[in-house]
Protein backbone atom coordinates (compact mmCIF):
# COMPACT_ATOMS: atom_id res chain seq x y z
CA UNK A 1 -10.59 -10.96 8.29
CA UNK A 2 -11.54 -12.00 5.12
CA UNK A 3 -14.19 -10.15 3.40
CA UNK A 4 -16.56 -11.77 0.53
CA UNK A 5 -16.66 -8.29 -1.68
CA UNK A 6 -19.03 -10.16 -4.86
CA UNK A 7 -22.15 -8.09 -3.92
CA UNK A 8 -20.05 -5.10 -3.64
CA UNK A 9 -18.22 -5.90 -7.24
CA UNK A 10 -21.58 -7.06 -9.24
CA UNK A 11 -24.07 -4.04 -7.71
CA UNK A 12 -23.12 -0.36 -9.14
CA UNK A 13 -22.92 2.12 -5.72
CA UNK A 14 -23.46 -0.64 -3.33
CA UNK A 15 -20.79 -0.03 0.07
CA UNK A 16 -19.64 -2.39 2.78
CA UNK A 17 -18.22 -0.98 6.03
CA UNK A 18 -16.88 -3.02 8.54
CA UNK A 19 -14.49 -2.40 11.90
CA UNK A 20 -12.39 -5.25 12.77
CA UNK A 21 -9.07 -5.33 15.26
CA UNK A 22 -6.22 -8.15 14.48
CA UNK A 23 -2.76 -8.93 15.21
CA UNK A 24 0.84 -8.44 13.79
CA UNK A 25 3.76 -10.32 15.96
CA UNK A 26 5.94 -8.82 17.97
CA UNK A 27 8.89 -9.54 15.68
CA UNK A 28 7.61 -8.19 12.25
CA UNK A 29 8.50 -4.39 13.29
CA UNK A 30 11.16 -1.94 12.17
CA UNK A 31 14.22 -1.45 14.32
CA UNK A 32 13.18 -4.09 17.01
CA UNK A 33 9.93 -2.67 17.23
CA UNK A 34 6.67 -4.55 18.12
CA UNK A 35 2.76 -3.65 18.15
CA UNK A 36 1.83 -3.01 21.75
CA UNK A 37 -2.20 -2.70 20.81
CA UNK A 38 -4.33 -4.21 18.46
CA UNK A 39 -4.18 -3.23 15.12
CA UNK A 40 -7.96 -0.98 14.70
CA UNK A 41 -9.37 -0.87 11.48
CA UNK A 42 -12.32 1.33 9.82
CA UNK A 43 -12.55 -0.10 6.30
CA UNK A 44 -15.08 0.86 3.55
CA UNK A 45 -15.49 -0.41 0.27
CA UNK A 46 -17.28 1.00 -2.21
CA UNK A 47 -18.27 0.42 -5.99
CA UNK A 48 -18.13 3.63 -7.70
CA UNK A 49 -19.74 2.90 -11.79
CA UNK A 50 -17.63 -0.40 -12.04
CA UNK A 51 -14.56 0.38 -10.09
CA UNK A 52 -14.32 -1.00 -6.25
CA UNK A 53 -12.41 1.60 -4.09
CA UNK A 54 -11.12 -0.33 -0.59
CA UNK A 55 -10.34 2.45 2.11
CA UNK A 56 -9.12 1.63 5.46
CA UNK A 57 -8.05 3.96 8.83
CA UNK A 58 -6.09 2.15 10.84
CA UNK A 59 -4.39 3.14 14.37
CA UNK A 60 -2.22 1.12 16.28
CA UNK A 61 0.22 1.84 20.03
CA UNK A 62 3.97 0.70 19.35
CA UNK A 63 6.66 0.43 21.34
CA UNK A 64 10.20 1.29 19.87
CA UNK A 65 13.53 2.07 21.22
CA UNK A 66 14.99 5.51 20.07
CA UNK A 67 17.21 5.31 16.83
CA UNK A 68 19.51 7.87 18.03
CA UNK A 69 19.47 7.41 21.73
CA UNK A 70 17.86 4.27 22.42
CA UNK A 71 15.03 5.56 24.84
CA UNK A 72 12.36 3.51 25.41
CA UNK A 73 9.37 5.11 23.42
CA UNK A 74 5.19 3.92 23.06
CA UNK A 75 3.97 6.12 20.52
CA UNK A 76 0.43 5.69 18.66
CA UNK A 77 -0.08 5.98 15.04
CA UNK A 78 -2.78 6.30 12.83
CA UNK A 79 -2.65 5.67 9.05
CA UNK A 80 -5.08 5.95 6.20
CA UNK A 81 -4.59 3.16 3.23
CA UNK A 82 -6.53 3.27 -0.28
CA UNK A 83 -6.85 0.85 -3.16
CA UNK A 84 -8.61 -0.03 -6.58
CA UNK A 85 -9.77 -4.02 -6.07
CA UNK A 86 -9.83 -6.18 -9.13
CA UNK A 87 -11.23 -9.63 -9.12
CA UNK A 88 -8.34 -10.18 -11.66
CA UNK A 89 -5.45 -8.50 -12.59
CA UNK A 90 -4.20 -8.69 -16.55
CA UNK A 91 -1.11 -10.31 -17.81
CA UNK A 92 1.50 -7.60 -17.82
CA UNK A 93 -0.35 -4.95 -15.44
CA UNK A 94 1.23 -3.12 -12.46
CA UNK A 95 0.78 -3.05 -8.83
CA UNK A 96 -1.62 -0.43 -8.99
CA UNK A 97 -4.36 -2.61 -8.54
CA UNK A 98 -5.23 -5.14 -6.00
CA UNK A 99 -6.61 -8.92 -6.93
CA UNK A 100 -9.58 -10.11 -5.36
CA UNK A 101 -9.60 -13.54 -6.50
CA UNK A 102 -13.51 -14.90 -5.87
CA UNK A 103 -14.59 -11.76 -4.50
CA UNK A 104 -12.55 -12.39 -1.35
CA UNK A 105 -10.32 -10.16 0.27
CA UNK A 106 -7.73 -10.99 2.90
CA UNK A 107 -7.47 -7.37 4.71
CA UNK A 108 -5.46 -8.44 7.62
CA UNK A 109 -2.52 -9.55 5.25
CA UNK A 110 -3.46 -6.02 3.06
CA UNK A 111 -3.52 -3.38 6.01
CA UNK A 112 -0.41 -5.56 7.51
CA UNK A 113 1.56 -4.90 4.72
CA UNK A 114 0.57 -1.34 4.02
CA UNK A 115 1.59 -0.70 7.62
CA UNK A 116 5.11 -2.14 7.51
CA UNK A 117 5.47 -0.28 4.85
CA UNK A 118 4.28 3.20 5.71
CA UNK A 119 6.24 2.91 9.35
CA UNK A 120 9.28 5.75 9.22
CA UNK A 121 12.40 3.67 8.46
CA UNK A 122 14.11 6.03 11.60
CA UNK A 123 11.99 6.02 14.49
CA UNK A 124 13.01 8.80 16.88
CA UNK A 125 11.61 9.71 20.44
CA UNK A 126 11.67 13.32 18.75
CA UNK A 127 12.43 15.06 15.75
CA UNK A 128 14.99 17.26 17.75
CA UNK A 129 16.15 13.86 19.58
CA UNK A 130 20.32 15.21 19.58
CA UNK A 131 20.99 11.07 20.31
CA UNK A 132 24.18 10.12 22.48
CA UNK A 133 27.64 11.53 22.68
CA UNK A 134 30.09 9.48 20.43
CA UNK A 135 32.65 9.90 23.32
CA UNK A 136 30.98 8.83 26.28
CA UNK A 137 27.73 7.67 25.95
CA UNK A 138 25.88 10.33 27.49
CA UNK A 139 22.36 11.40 26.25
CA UNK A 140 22.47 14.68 24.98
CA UNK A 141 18.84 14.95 25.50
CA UNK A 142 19.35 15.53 28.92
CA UNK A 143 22.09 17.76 28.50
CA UNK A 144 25.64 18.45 27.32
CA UNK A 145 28.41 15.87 28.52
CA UNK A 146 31.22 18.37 28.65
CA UNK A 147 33.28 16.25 25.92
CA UNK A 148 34.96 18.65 23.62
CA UNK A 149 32.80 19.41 21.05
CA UNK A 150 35.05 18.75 17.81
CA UNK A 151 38.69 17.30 18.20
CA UNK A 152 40.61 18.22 14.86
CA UNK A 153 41.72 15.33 13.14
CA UNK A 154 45.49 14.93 13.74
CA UNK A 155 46.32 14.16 9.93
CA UNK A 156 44.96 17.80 9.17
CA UNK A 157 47.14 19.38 11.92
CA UNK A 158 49.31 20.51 8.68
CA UNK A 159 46.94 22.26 6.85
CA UNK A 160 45.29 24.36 10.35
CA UNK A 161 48.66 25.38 10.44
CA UNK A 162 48.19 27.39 7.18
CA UNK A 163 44.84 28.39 8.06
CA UNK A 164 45.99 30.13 10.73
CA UNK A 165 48.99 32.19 9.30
């Protein structure tokens, strides 16, 4: 959606709140990921004495595959996103700001980059997810495999030798 933000940059304390839903593909995910719901979005803008404050709540369903033990996982999220606006950023300024060129603001491309960025770079089914046994496969989710739990590495059979005299 793009958003024409000029009465909200040239009126001191004037607001614009709009919801809007859009799209991200399938593909643009973390760890094979996709977006399994529209994208909702609650965004506000406001001009507080000169400076233009964009805030946006967004909550979205994806679908994922366990990092550690590849379960199959749809989890919702919900993020909040805030930024200053500037119709024009500076020579030699930061990122700190965001350009509004003509008053216009592109907040699909905004809240679609602020999401890929704020997803976890591990996505687990669980925090205490204990992932798959390196020996057999199992899932130790769903219980132990009966592997043995450490095998001592043969090169150090020497040295647990002397531990043990």
């Amino acid at each position: 959606m793009i958003l024409d933000l000029k009465k909200v940059f040239l009126s001191e304390n004037e607001k614009l709140s709009v919801e809007t839903g859009f799209e991200i593909p399938g593909d643009a995910g973390k760890s094979g990921g996709e977006f399994s719901s529209e994208i909702r979005a609650k965004i506000n803008v406001e001009n507080h004495a000169g400076l233009v404050e964009f805030r946006a709540d967004v909550s979205f369903d994806y679908h994922f595959n366990c990092d550690r033990c590849y379960e199959p996982v749809d989890r919702g999220f919900a993020y909040g996103f805030s930024h200053i606006l500037v119709v024009s950023r500076p020579e030699g300024e930061d990122d700190d700001y965001i350009e509004a060129p003509d008053y216009m603001l592109d907040t699909d491309a905004l809240l679609r980059d602020d999401i890929l960025l704020e997803l976890p770079s591990k996505l687990l089914c669980k925090d205490s997810c204990k992932g798959l046994c390196p020996k057999c496969g199992k899932n130790l989710n769903e219980g132990d495999c009966g592997c043995p739990v450490r095998e001592p590495d043969p090169r150090f059979a020497a040295l647990s030798a002397l531990l043990k005299e």
